[in-house]
N, C-alpha and C. Protein backbone atom coordinates (compact mmCIF):
# COMPACT_ATOMS: atom_id res chain seq x y z
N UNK A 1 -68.87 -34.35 -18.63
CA UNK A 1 -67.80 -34.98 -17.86
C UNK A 1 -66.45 -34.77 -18.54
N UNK A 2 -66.73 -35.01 -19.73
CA UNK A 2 -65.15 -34.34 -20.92
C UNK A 2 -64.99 -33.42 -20.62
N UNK A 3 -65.24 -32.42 -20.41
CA UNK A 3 -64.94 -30.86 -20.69
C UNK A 3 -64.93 -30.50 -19.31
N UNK A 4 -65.61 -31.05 -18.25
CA UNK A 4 -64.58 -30.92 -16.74
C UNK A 4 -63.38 -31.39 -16.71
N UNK A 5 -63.25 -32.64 -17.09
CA UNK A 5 -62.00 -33.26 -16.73
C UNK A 5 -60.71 -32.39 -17.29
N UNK A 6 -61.15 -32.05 -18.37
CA UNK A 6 -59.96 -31.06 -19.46
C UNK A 6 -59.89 -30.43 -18.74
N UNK A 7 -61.20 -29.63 -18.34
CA UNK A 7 -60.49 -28.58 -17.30
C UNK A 7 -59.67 -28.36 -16.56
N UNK A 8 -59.39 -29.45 -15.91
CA UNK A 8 -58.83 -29.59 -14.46
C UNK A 8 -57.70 -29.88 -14.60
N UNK A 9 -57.26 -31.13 -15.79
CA UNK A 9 -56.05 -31.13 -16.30
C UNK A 9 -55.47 -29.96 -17.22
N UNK A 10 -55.85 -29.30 -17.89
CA UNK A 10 -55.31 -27.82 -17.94
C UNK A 10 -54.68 -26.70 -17.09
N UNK A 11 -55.62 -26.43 -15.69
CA UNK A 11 -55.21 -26.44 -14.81
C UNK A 11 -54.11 -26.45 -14.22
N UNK A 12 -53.88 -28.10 -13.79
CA UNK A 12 -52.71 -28.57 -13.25
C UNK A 12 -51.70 -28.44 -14.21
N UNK A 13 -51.73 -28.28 -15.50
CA UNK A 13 -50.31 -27.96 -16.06
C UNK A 13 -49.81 -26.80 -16.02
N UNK A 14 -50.77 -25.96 -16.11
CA UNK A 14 -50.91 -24.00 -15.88
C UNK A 14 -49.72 -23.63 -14.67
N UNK A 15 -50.33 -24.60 -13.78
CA UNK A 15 -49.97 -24.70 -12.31
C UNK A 15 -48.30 -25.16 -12.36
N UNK A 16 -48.06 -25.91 -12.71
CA UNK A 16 -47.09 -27.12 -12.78
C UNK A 16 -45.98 -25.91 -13.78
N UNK A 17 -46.25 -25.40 -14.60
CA UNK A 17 -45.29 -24.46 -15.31
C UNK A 17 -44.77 -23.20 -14.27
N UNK A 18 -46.12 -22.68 -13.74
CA UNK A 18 -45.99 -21.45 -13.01
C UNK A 18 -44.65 -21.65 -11.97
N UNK A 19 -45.15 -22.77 -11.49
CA UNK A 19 -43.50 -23.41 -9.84
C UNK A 19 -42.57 -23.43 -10.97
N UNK A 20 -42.45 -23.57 -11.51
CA UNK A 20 -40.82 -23.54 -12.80
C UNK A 20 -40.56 -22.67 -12.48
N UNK A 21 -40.96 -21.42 -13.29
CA UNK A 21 -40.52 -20.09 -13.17
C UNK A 21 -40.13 -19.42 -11.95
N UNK A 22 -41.14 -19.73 -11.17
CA UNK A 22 -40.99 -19.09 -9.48
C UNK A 22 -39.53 -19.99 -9.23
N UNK A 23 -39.23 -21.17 -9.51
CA UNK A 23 -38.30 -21.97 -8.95
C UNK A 23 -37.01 -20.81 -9.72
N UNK A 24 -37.04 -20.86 -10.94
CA UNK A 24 -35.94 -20.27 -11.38
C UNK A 24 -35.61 -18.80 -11.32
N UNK A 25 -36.44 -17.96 -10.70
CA UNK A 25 -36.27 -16.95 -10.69
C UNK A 25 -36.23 -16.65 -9.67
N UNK A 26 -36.35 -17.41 -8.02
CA UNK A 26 -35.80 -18.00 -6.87
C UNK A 26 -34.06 -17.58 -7.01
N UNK A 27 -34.04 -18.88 -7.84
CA UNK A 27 -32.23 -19.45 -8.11
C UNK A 27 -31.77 -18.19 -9.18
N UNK A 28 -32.16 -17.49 -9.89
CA UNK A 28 -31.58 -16.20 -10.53
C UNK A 28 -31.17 -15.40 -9.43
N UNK A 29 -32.62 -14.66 -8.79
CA UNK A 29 -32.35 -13.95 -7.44
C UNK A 29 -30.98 -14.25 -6.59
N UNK A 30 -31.00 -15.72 -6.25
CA UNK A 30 -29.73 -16.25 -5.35
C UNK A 30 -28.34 -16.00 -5.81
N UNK A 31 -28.14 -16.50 -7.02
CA UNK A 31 -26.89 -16.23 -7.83
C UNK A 31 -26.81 -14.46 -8.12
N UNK A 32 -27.59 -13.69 -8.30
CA UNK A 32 -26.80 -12.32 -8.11
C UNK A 32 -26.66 -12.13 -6.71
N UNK A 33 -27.51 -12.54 -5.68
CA UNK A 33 -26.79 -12.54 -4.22
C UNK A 33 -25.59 -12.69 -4.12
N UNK A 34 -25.26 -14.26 -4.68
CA UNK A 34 -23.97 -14.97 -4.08
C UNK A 34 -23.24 -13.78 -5.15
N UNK A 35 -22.73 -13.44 -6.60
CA UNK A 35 -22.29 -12.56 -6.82
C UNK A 35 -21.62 -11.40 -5.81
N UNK A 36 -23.03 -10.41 -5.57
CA UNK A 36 -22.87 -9.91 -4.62
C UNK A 36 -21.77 -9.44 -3.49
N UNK A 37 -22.31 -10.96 -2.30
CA UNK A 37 -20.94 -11.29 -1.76
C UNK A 37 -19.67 -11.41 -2.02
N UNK A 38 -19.49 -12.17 -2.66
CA UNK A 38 -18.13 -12.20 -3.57
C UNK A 38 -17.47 -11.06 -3.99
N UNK A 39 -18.33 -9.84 -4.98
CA UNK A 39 -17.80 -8.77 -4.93
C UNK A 39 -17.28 -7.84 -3.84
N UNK A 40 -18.52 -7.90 -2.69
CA UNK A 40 -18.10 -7.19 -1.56
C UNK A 40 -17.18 -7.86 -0.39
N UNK A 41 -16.64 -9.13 -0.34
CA UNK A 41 -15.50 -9.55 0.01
C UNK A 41 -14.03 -9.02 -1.04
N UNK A 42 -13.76 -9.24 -2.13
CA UNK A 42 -13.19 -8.79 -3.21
C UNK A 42 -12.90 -7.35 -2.00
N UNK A 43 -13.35 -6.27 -2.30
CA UNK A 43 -13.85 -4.88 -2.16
C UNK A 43 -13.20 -5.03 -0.57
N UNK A 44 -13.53 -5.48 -0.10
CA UNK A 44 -13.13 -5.64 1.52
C UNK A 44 -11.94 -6.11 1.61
N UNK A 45 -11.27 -7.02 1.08
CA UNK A 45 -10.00 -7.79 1.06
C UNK A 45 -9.16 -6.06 0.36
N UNK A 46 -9.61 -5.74 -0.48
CA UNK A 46 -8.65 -4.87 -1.65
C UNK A 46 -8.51 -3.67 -0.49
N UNK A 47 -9.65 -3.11 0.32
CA UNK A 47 -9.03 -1.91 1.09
C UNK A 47 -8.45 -2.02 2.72
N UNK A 48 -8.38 -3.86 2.81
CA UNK A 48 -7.70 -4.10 4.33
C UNK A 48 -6.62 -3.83 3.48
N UNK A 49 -5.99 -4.59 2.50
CA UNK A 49 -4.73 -4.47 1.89
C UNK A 49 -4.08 -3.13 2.03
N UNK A 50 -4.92 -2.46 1.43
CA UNK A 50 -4.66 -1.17 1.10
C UNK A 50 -4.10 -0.20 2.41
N UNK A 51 -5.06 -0.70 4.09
CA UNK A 51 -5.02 0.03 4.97
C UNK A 51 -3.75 -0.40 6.13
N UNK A 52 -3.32 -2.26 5.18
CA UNK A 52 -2.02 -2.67 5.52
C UNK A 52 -1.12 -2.13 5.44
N UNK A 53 -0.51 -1.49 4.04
CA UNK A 53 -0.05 -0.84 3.48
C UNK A 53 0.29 0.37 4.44
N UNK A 54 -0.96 0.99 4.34
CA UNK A 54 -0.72 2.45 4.46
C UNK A 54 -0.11 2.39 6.21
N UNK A 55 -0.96 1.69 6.77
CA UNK A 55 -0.09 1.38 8.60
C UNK A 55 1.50 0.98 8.65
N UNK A 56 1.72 0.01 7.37
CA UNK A 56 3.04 -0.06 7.39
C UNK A 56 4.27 1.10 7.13
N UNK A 57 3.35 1.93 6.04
CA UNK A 57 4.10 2.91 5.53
C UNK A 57 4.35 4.07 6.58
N UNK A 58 3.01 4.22 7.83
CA UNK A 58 3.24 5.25 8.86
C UNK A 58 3.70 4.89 9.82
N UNK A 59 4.59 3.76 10.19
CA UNK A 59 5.37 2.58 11.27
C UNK A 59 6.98 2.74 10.72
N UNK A 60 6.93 2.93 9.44
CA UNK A 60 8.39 3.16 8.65
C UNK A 60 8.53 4.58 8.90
N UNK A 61 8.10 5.47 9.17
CA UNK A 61 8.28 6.75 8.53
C UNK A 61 8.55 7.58 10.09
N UNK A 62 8.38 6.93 10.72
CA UNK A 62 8.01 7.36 12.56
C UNK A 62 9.28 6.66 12.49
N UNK A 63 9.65 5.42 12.08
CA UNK A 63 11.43 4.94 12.85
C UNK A 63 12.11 5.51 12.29
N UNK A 64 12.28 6.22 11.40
CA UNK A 64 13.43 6.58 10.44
C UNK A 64 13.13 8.78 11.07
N UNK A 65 12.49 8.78 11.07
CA UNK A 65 12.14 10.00 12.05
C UNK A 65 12.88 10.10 13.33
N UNK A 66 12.71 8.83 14.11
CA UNK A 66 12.84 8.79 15.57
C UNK A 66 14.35 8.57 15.25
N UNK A 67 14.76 8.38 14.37
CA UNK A 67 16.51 7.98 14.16
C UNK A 67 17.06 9.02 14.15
N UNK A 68 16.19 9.80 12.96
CA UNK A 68 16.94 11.32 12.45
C UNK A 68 17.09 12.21 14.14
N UNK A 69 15.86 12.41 14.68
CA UNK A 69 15.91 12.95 16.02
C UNK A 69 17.32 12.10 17.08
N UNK A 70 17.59 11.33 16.93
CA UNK A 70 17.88 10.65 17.99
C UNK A 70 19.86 10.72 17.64
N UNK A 71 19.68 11.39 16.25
CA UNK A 71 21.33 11.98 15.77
C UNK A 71 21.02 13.27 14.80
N UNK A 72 20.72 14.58 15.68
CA UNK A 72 20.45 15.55 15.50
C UNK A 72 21.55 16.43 14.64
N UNK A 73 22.74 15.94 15.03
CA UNK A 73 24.76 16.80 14.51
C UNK A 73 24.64 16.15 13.22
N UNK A 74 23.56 14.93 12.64
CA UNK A 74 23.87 14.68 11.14
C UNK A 74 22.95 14.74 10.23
N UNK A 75 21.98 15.61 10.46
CA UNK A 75 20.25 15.84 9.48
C UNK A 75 21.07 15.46 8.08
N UNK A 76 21.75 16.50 7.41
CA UNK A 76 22.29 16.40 6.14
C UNK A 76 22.77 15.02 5.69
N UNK A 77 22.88 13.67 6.97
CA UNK A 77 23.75 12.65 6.33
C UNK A 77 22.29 11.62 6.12
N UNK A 78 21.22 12.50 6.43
CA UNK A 78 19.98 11.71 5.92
C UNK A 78 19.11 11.91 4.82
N UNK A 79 19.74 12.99 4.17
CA UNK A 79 18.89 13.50 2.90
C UNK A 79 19.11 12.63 1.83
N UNK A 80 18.40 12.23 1.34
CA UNK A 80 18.92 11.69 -0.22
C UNK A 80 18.63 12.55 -1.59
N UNK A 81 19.50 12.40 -2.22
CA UNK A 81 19.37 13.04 -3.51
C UNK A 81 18.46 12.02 -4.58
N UNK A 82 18.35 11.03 -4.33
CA UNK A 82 17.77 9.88 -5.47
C UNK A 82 16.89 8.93 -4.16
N UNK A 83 15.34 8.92 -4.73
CA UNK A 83 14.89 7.78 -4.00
C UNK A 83 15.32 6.32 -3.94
N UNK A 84 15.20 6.06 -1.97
CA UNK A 84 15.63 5.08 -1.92
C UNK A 84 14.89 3.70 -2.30
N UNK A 85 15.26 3.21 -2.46
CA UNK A 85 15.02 1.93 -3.59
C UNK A 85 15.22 1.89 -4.62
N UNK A 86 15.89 3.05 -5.43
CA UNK A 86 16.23 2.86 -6.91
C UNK A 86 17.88 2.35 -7.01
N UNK A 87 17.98 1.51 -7.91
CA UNK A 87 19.16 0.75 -7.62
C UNK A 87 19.52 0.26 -6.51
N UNK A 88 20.92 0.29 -5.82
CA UNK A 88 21.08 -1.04 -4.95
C UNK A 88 21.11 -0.12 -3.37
N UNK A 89 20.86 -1.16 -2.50
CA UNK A 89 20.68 -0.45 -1.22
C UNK A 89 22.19 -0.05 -0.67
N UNK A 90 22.05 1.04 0.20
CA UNK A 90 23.40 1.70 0.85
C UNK A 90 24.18 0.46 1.56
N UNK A 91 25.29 1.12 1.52
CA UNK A 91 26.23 -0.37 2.22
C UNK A 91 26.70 0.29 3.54
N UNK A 92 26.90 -0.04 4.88
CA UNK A 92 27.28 -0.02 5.65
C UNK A 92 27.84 -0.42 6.56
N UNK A 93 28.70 -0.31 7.68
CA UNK A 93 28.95 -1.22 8.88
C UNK A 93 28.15 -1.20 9.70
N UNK A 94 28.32 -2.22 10.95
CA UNK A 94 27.32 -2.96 11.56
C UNK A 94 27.18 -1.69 12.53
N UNK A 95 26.59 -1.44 13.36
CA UNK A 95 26.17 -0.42 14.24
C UNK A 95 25.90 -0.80 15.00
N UNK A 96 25.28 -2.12 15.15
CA UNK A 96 25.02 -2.64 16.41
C UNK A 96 26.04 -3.10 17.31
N UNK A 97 26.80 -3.98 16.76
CA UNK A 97 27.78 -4.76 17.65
C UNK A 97 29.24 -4.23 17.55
N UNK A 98 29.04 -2.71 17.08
CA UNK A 98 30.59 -1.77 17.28
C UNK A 98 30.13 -0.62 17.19
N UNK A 99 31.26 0.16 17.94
CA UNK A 99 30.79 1.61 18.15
C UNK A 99 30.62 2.24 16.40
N UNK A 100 29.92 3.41 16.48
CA UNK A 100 29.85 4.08 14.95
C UNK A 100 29.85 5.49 15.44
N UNK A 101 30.52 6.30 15.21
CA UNK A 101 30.50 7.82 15.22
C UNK A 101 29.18 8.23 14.21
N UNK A 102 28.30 9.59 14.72
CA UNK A 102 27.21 9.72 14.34
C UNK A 102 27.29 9.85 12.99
N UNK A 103 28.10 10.31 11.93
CA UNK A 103 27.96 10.08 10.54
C UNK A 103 27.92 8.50 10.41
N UNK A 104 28.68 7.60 10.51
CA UNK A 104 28.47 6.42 10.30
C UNK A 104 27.07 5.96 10.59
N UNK A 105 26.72 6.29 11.92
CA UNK A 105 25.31 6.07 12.68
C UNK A 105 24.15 6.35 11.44
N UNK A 106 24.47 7.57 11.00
CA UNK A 106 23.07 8.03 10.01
C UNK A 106 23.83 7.07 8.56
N UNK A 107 24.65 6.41 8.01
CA UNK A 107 24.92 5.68 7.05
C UNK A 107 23.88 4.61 7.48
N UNK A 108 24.64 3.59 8.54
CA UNK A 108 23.88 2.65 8.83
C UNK A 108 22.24 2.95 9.40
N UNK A 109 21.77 3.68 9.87
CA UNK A 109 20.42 3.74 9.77
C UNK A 109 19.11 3.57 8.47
N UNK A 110 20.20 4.71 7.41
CA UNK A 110 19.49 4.37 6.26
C UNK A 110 19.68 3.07 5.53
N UNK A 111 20.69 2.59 5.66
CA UNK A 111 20.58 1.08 5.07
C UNK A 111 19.79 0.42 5.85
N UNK A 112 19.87 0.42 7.49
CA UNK A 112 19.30 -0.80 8.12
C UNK A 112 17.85 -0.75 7.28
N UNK A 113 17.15 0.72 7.30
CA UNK A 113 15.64 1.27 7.13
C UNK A 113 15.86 1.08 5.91
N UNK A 114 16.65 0.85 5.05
CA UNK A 114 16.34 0.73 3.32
C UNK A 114 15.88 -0.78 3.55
N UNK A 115 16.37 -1.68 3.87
CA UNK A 115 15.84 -3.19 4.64
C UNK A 115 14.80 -3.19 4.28
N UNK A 116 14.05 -3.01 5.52
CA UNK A 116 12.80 -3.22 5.91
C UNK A 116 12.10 -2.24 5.16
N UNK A 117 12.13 -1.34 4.25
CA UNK A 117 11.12 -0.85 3.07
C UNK A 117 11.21 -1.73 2.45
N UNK A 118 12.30 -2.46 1.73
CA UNK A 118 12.30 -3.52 0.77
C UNK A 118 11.81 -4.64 0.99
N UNK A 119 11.73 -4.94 2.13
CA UNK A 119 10.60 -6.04 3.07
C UNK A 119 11.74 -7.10 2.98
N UNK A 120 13.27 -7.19 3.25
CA UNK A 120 14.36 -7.49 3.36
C UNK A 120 14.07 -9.22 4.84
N UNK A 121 13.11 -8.66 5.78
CA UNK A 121 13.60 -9.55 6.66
C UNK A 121 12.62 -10.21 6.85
N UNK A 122 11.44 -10.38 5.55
CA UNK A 122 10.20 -11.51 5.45
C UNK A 122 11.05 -12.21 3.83
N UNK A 123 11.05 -12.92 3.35
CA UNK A 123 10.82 -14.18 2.82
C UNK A 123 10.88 -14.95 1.93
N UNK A 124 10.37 -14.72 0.83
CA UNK A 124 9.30 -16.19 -0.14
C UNK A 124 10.91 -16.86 -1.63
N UNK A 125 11.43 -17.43 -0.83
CA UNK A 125 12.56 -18.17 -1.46
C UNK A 125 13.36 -17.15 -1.40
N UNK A 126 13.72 -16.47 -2.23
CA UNK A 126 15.08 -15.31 -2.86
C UNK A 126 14.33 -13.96 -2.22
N UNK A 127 13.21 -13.67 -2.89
CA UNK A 127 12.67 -12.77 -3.06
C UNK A 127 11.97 -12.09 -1.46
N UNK A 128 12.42 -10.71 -1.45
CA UNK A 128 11.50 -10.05 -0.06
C UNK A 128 10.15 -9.77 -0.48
N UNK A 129 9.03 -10.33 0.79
CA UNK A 129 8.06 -10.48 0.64
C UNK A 129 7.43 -9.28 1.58
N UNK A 130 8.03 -8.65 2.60
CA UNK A 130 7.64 -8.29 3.77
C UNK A 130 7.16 -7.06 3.83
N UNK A 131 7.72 -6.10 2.82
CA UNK A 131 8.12 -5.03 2.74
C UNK A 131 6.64 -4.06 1.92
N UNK A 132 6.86 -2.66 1.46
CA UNK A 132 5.45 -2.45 0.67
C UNK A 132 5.93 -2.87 -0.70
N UNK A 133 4.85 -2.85 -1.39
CA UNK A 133 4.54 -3.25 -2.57
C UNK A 133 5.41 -2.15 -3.62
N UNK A 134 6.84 -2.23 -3.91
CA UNK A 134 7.25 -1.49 -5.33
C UNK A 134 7.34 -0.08 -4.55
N UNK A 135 8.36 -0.06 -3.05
CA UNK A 135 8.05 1.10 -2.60
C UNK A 135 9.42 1.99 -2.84
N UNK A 136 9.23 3.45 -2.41
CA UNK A 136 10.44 4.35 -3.10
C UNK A 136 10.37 5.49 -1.50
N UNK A 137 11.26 5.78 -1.55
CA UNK A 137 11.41 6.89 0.03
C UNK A 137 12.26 7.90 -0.16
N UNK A 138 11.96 9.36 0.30
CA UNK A 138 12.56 10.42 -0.07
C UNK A 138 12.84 10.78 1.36
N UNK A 139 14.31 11.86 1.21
CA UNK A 139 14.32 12.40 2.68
C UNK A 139 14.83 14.08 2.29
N UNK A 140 14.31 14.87 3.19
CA UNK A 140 14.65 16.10 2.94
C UNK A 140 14.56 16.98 4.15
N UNK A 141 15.94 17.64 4.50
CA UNK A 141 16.24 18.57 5.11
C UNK A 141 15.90 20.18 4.65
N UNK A 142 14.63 20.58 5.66
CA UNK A 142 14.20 22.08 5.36
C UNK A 142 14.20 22.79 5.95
N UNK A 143 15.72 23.45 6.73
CA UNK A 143 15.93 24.32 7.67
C UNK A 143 15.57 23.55 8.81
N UNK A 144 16.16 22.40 9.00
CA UNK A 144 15.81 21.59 10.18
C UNK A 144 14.43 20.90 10.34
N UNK A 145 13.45 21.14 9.05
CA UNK A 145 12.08 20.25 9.37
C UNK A 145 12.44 19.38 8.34
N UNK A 146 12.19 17.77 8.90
CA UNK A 146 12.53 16.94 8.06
C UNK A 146 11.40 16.28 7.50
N UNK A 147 11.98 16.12 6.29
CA UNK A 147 10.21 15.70 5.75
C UNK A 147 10.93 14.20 5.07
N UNK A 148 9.54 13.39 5.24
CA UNK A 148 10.09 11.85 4.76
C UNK A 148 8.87 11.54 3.48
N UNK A 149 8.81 11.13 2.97
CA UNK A 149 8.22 10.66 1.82
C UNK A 149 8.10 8.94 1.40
N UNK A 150 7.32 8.24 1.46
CA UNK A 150 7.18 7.18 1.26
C UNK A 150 5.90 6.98 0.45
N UNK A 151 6.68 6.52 -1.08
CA UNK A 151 5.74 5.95 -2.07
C UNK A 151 5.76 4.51 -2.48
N UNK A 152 4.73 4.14 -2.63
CA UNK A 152 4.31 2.53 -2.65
C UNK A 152 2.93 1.97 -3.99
N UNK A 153 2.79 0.99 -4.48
CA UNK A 153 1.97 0.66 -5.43
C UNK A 153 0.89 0.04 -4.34
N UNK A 154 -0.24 0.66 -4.57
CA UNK A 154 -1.86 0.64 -4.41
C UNK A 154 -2.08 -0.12 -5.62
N UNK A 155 -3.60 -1.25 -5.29
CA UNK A 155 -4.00 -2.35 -6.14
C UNK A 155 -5.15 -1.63 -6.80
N UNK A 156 -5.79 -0.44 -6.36
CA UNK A 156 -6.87 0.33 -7.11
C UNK A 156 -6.29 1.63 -7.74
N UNK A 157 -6.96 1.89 -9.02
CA UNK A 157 -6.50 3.40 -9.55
C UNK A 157 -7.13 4.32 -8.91
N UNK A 158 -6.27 5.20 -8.46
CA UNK A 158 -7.01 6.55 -7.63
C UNK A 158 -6.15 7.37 -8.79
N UNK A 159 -6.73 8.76 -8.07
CA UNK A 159 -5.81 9.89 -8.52
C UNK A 159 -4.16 10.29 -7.92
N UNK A 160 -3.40 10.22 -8.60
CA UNK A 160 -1.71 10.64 -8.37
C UNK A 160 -1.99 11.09 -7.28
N UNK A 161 -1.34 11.47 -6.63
CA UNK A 161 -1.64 12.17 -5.20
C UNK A 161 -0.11 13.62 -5.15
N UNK A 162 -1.14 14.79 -4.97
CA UNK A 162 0.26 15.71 -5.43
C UNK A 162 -0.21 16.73 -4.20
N UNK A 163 0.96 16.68 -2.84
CA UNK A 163 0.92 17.31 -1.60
C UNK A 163 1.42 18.76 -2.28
N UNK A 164 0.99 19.58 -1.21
CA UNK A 164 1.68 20.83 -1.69
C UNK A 164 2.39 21.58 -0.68
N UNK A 165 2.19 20.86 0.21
CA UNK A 165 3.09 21.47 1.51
C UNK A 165 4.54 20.60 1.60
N UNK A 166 5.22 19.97 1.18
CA UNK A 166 6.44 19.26 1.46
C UNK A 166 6.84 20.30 -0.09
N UNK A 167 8.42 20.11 0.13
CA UNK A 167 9.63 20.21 -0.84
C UNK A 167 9.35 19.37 -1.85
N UNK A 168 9.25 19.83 -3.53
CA UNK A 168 9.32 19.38 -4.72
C UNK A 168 9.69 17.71 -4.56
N UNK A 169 11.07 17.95 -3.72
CA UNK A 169 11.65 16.21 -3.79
C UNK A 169 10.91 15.87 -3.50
N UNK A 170 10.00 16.02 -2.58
CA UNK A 170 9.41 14.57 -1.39
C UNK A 170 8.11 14.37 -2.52
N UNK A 171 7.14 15.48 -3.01
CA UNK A 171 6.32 15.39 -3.83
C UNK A 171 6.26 14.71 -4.60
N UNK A 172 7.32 14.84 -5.37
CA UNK A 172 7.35 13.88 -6.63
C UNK A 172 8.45 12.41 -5.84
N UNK A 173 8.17 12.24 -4.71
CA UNK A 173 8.66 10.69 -4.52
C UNK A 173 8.60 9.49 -5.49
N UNK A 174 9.45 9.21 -5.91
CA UNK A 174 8.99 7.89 -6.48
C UNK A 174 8.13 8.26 -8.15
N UNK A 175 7.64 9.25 -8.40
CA UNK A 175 6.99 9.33 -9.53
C UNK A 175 7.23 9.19 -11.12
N UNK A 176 9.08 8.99 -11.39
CA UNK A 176 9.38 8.85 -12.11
C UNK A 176 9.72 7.88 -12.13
N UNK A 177 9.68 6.36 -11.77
CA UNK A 177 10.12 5.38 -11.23
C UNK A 177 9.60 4.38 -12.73
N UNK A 178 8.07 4.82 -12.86
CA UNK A 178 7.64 3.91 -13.69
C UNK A 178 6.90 3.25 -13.13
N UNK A 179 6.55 2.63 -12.00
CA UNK A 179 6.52 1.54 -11.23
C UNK A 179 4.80 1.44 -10.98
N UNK A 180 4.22 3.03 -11.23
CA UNK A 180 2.93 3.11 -10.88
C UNK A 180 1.94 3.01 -11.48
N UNK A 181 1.60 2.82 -13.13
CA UNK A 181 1.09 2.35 -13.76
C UNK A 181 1.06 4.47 -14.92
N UNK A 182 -0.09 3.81 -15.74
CA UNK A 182 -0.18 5.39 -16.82
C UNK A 182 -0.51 5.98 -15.57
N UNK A 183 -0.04 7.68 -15.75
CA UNK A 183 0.08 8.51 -15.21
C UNK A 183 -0.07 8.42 -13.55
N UNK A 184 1.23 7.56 -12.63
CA UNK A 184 0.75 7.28 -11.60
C UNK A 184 0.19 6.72 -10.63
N UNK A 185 -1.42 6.37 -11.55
CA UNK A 185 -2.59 5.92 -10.74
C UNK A 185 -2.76 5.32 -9.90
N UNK A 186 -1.74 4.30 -9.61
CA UNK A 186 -1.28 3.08 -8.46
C UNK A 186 -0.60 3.93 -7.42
N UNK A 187 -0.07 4.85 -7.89
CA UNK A 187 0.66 5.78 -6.46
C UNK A 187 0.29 5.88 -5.57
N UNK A 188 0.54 5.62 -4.38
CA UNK A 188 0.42 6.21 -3.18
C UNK A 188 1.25 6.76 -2.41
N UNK A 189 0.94 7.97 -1.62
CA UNK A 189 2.30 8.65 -1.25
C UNK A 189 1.77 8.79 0.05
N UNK A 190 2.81 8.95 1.21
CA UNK A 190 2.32 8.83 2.49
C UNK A 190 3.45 10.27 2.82
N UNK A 191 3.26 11.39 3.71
CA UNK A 191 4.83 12.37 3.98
C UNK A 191 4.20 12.44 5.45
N UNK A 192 5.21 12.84 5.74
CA UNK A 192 5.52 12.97 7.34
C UNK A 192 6.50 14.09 8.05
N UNK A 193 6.70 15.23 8.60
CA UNK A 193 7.29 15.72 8.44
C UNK A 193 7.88 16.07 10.45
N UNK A 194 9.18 16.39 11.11
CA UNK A 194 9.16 16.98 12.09
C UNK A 194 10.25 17.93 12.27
N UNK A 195 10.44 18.77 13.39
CA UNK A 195 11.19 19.37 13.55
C UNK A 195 12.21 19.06 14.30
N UNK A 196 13.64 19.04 14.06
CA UNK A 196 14.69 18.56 14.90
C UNK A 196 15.22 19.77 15.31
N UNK A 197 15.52 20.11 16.99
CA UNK A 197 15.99 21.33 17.22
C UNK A 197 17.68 21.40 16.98
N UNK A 198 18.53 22.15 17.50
CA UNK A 198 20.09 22.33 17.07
C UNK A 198 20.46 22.07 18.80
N UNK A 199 20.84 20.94 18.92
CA UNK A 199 21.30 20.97 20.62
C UNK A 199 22.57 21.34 21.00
């Protein structure tokens, strides 16, 4: 009768340890799940950002295009020699609410559009919130194809990004700026290029 009973209570402790383990290695399993998730939200949040970005940057680059087209007698008064956003933005008169002869017209265009790269008409106390992230814009006249260049800071390291079909300027947009981390890596460069005829 001793040596059953042991038995049985042996047993039940055998037993009674085994659900521990299963319990905790249950709750291990779960916690690299929840991990998991977390990472792949992370991962999901980082390339909507990213695809924010890049929609914003091809929404900028189409108005400042549709401008250049739309004052054809002044391509040259849209080129810049120094990307825009380095130092202070162009100064101009109003264009809207008085006439502007088309050189003036292409002054005030690039300021209005230096704006809204700088994200000028969103927000957060002093500071523009609206705009891309640490962005820089090139413009270049090439026998009438105009090529635009818009560089901006990306939250993941990729590789520099080096086009080979645009003009040296537009290529190296923004690349000496500093702004992109060692060699770049934050860069992102978006170009765009069209043809304006001679009317």
């Amino acid at each position: 009768m001793t040596d059953s009973f042991f038995d049985i209570s042996t047993n039940r402790r055998r037993q009674a340890g085994v659900g521990l383990i299963e319990v905790l290695i249950a709750v291990l399993v779960f916690a690299v799940g929840v991990l998991g998730m977390a990472a792949m939200q992370i991962s999901a949040k980082r390339t909507s950002y990213e695809a924010t970005q890049r929609s914003m940057a091809t929404s900028m680059a189409r108005d400042i295009l549709e401008r250049i087209r739309s004052n054809p007698d002044n391509l040259n008064a849209y080129v810049t020699a120094s990307a825009i956003g380095e130092g202070s933005l162009p100064t101009s008169g109003n264009c809207v609410s008085s006439a502007c002869d088309p050189n003036d017209l292409a002054v005030y265009d690039l300021y209005d559009w230096s704006l809204s790269l700088v994200g000028n008409s969103e927000k957060s106390g002093t500071a523009n919130v609206g705009g891309l992230l640490d962005s820089r814009a090139c413009i270049a006249n090439d026998s009438r194809t105009i090529w635009v260049a818009i560089a901006w800071k990306g939250v993941t390291e990729m590789t520099n990004p080096d086009p080979n079909e645009p003009p040296a300027a537009i290529a190296d947009c923004g690349n000496s700026s500093g702004l992109y981390g060692t060699n770049n890596v934050n860069r992102r460069l978006l170009v765009m290029s069209t043809y304006v005829g001679d009317f």
